[in-house]
N, C-alpha and C. Protein backbone atom coordinates (compact mmCIF):
# COMPACT_ATOMS: atom_id res chain seq x y z
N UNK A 1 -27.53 -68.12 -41.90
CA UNK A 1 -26.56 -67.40 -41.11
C UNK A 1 -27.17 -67.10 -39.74
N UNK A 2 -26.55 -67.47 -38.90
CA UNK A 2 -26.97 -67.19 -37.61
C UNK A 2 -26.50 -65.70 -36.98
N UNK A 3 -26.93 -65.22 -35.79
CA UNK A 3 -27.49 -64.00 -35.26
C UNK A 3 -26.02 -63.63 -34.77
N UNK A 4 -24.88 -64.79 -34.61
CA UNK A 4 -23.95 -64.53 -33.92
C UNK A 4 -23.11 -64.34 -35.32
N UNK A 5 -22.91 -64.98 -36.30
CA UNK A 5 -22.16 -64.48 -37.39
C UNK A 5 -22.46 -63.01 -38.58
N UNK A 6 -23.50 -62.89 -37.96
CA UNK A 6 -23.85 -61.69 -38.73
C UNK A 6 -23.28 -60.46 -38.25
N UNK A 7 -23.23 -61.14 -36.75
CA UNK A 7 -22.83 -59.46 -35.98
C UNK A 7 -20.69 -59.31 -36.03
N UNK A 8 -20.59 -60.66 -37.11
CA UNK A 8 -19.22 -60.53 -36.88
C UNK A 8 -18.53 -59.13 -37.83
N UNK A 9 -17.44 -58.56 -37.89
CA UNK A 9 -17.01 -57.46 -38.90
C UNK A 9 -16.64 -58.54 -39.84
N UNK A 10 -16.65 -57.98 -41.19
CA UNK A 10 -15.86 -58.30 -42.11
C UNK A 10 -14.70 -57.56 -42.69
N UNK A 11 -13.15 -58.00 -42.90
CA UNK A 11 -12.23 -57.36 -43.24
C UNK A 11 -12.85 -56.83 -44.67
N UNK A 12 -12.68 -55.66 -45.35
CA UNK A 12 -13.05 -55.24 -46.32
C UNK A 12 -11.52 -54.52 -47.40
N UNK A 13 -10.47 -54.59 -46.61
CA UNK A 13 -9.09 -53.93 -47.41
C UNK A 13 -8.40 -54.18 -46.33
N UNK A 14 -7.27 -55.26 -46.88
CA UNK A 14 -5.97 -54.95 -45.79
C UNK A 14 -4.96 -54.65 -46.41
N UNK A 15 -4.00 -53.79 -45.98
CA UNK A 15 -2.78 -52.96 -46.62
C UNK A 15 -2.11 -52.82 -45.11
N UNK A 16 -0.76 -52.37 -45.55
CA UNK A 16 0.41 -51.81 -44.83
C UNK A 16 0.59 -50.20 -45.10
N UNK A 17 -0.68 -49.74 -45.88
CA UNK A 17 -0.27 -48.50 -46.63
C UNK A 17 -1.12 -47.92 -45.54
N UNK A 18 -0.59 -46.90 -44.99
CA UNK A 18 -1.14 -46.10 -44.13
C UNK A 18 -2.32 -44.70 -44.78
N UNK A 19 -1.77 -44.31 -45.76
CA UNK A 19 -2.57 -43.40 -46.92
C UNK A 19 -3.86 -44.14 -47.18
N UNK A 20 -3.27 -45.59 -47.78
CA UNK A 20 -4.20 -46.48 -48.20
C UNK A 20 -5.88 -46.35 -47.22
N UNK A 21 -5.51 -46.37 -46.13
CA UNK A 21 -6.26 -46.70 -45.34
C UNK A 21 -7.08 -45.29 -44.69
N UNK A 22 -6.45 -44.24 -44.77
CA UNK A 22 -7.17 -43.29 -44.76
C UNK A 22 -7.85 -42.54 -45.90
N UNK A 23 -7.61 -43.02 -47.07
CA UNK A 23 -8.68 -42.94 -48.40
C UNK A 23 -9.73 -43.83 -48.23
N UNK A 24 -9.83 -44.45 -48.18
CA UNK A 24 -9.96 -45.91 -47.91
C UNK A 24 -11.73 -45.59 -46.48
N UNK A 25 -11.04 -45.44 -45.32
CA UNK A 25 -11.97 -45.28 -44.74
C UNK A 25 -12.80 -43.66 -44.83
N UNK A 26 -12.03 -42.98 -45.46
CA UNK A 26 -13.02 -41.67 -45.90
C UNK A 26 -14.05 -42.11 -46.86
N UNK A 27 -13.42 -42.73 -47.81
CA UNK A 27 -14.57 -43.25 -48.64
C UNK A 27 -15.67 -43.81 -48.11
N UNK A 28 -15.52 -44.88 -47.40
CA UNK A 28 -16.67 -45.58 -46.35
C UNK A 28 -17.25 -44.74 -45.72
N UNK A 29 -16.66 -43.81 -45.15
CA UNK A 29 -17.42 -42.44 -43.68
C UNK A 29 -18.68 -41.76 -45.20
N UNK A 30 -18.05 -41.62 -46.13
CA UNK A 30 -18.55 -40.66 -46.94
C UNK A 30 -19.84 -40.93 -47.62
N UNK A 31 -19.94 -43.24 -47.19
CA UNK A 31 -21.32 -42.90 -48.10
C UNK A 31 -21.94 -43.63 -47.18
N UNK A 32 -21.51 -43.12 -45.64
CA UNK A 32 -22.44 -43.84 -44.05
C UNK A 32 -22.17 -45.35 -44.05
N UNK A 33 -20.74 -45.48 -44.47
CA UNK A 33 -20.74 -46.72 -43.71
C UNK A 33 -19.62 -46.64 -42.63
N UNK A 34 -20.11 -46.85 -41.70
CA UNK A 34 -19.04 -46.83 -40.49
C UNK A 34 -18.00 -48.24 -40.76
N UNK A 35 -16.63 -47.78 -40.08
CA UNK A 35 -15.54 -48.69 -40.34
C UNK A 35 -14.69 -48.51 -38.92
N UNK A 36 -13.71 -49.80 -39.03
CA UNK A 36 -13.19 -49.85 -37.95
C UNK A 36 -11.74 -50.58 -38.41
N UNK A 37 -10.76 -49.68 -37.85
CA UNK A 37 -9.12 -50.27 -38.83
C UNK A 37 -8.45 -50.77 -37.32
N UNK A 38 -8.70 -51.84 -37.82
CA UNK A 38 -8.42 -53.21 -37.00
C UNK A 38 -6.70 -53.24 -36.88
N UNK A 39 -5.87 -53.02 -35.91
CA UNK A 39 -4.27 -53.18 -36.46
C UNK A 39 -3.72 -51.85 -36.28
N UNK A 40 -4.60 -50.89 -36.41
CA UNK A 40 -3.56 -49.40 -36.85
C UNK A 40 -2.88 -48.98 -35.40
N UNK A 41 -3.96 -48.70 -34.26
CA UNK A 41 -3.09 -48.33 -33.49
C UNK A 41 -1.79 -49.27 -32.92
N UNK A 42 -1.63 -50.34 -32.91
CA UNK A 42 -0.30 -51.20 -32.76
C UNK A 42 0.56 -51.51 -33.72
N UNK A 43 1.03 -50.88 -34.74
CA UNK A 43 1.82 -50.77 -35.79
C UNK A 43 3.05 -50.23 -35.16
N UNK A 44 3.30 -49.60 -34.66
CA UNK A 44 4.41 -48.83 -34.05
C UNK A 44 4.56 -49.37 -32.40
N UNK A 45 3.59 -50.33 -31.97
CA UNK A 45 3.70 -50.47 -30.61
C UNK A 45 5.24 -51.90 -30.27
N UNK A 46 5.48 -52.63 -31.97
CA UNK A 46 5.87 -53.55 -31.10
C UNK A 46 7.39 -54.04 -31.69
N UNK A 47 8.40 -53.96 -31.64
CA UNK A 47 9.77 -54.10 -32.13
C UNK A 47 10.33 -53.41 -32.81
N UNK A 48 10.19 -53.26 -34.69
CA UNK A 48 10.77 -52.42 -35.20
C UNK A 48 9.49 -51.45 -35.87
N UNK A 49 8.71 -51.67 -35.24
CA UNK A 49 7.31 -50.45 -36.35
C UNK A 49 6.98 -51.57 -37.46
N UNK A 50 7.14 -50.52 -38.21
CA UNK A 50 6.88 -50.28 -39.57
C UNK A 50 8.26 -51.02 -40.67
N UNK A 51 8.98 -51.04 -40.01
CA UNK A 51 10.17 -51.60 -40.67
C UNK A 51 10.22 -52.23 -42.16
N UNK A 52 10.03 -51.64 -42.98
CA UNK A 52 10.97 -52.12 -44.53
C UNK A 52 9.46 -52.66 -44.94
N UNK A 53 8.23 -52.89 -44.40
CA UNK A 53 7.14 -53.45 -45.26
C UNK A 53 5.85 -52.81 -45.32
N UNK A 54 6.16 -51.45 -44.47
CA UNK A 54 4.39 -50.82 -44.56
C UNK A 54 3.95 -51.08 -42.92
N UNK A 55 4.11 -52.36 -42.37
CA UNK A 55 3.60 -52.76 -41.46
C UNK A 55 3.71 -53.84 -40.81
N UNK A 56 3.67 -53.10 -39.51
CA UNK A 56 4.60 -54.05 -38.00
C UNK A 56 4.14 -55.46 -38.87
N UNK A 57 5.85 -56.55 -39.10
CA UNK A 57 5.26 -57.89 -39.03
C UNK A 57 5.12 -58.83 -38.21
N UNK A 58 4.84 -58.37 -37.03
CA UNK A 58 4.35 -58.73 -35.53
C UNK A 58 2.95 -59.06 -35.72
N UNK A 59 2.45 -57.79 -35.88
CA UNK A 59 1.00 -58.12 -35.53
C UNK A 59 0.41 -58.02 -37.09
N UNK A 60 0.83 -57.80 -38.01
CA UNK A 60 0.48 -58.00 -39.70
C UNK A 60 -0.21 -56.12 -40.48
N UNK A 61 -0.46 -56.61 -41.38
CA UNK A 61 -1.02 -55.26 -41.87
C UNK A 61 -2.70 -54.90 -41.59
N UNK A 62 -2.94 -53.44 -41.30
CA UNK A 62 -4.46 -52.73 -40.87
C UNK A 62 -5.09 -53.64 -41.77
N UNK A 63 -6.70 -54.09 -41.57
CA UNK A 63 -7.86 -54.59 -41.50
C UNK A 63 -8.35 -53.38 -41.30
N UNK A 64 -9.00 -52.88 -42.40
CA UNK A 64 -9.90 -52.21 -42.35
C UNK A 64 -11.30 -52.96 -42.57
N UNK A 65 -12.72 -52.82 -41.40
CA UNK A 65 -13.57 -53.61 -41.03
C UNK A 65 -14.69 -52.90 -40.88
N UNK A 66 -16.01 -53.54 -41.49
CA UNK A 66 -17.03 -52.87 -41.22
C UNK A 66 -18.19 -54.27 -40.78
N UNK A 67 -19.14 -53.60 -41.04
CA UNK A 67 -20.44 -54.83 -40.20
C UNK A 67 -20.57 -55.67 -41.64
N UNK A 68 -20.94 -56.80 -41.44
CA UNK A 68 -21.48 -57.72 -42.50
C UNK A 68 -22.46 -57.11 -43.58
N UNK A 69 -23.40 -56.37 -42.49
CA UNK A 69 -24.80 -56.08 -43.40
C UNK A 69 -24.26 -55.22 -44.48
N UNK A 70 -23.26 -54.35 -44.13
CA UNK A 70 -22.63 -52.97 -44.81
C UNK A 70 -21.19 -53.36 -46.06
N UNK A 71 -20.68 -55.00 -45.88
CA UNK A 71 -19.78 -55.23 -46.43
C UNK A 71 -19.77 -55.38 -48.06
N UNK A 72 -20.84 -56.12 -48.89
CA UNK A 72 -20.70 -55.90 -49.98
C UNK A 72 -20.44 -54.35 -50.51
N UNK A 73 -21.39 -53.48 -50.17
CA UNK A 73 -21.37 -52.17 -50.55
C UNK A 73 -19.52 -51.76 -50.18
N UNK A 74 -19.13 -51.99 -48.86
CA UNK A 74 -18.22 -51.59 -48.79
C UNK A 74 -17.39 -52.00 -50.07
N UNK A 75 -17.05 -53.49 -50.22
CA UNK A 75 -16.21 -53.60 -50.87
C UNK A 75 -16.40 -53.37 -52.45
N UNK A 76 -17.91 -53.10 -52.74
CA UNK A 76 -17.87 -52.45 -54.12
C UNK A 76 -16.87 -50.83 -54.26
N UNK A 77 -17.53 -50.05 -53.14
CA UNK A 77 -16.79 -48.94 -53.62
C UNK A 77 -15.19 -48.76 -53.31
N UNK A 78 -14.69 -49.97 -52.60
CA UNK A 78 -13.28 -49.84 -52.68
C UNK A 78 -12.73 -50.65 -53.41
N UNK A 79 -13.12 -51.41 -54.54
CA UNK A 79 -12.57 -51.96 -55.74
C UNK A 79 -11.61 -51.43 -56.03
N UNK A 80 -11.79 -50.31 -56.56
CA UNK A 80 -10.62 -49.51 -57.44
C UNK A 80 -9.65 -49.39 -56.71
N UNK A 81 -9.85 -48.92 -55.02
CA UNK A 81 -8.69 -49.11 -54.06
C UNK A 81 -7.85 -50.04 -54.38
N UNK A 82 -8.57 -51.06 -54.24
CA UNK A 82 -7.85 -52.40 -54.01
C UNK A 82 -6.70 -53.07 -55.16
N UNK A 83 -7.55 -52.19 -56.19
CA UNK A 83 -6.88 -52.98 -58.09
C UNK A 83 -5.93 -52.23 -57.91
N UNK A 84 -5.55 -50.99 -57.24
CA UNK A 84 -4.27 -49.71 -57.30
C UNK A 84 -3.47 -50.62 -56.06
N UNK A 85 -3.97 -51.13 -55.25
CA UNK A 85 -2.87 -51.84 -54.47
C UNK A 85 -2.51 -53.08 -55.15
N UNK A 86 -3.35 -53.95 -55.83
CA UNK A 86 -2.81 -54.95 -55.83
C UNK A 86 -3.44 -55.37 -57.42
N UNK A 87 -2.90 -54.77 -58.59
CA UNK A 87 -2.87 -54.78 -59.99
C UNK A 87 -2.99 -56.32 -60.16
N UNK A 88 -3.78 -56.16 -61.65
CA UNK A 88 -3.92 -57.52 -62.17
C UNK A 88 -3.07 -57.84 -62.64
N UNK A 89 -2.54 -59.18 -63.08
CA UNK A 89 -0.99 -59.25 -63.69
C UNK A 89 -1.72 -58.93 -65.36
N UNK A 90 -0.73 -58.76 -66.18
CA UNK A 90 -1.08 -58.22 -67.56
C UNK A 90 -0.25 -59.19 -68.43
């Protein structure tokens, strides 16, 4: 891996759920991993919002994003997030 892909973010949870995403990045703040929700402030910037899906489908649903080095960890502790958004089929 080179010096330039390491420093890229990795998406770690994307949702339209606005809640979602503020559990979501508390969890991350909470065990020092800094995050960055890629999408949120232009949700409301561009036609109908939020309209009927969670999130503007202009620009798609929040990316919540942290650094590479920090991403496995991230996405271990938001597993459970993720299985409550998006259940296994049974």
């Amino acid at each position: 891996m080179t010096d330039a892909q390491s420093d890229e973010p990795v998406t770690v949870l994307e949702t339209g759920d606005s809640g979602l995403v503020a559990v979501a990045r508390s969890v991350l703040e909470s065990a020092g991993i800094q995050c960055f929700a890629k999408g949120e402030g232009v949700q409301d910037l561009f036609a109908w919002g939020r309209f009927g899906t969670g999130f503007n489908p202009f620009v798609g649903p929040v990316q919540l994003q942290v650094a590479a080095e920090d991403a496995e960890d991230a996405k271990a502790l938001l597993h459970e997030l993720q299985e409550r958004e998006h259940p296994p089929d049974r």
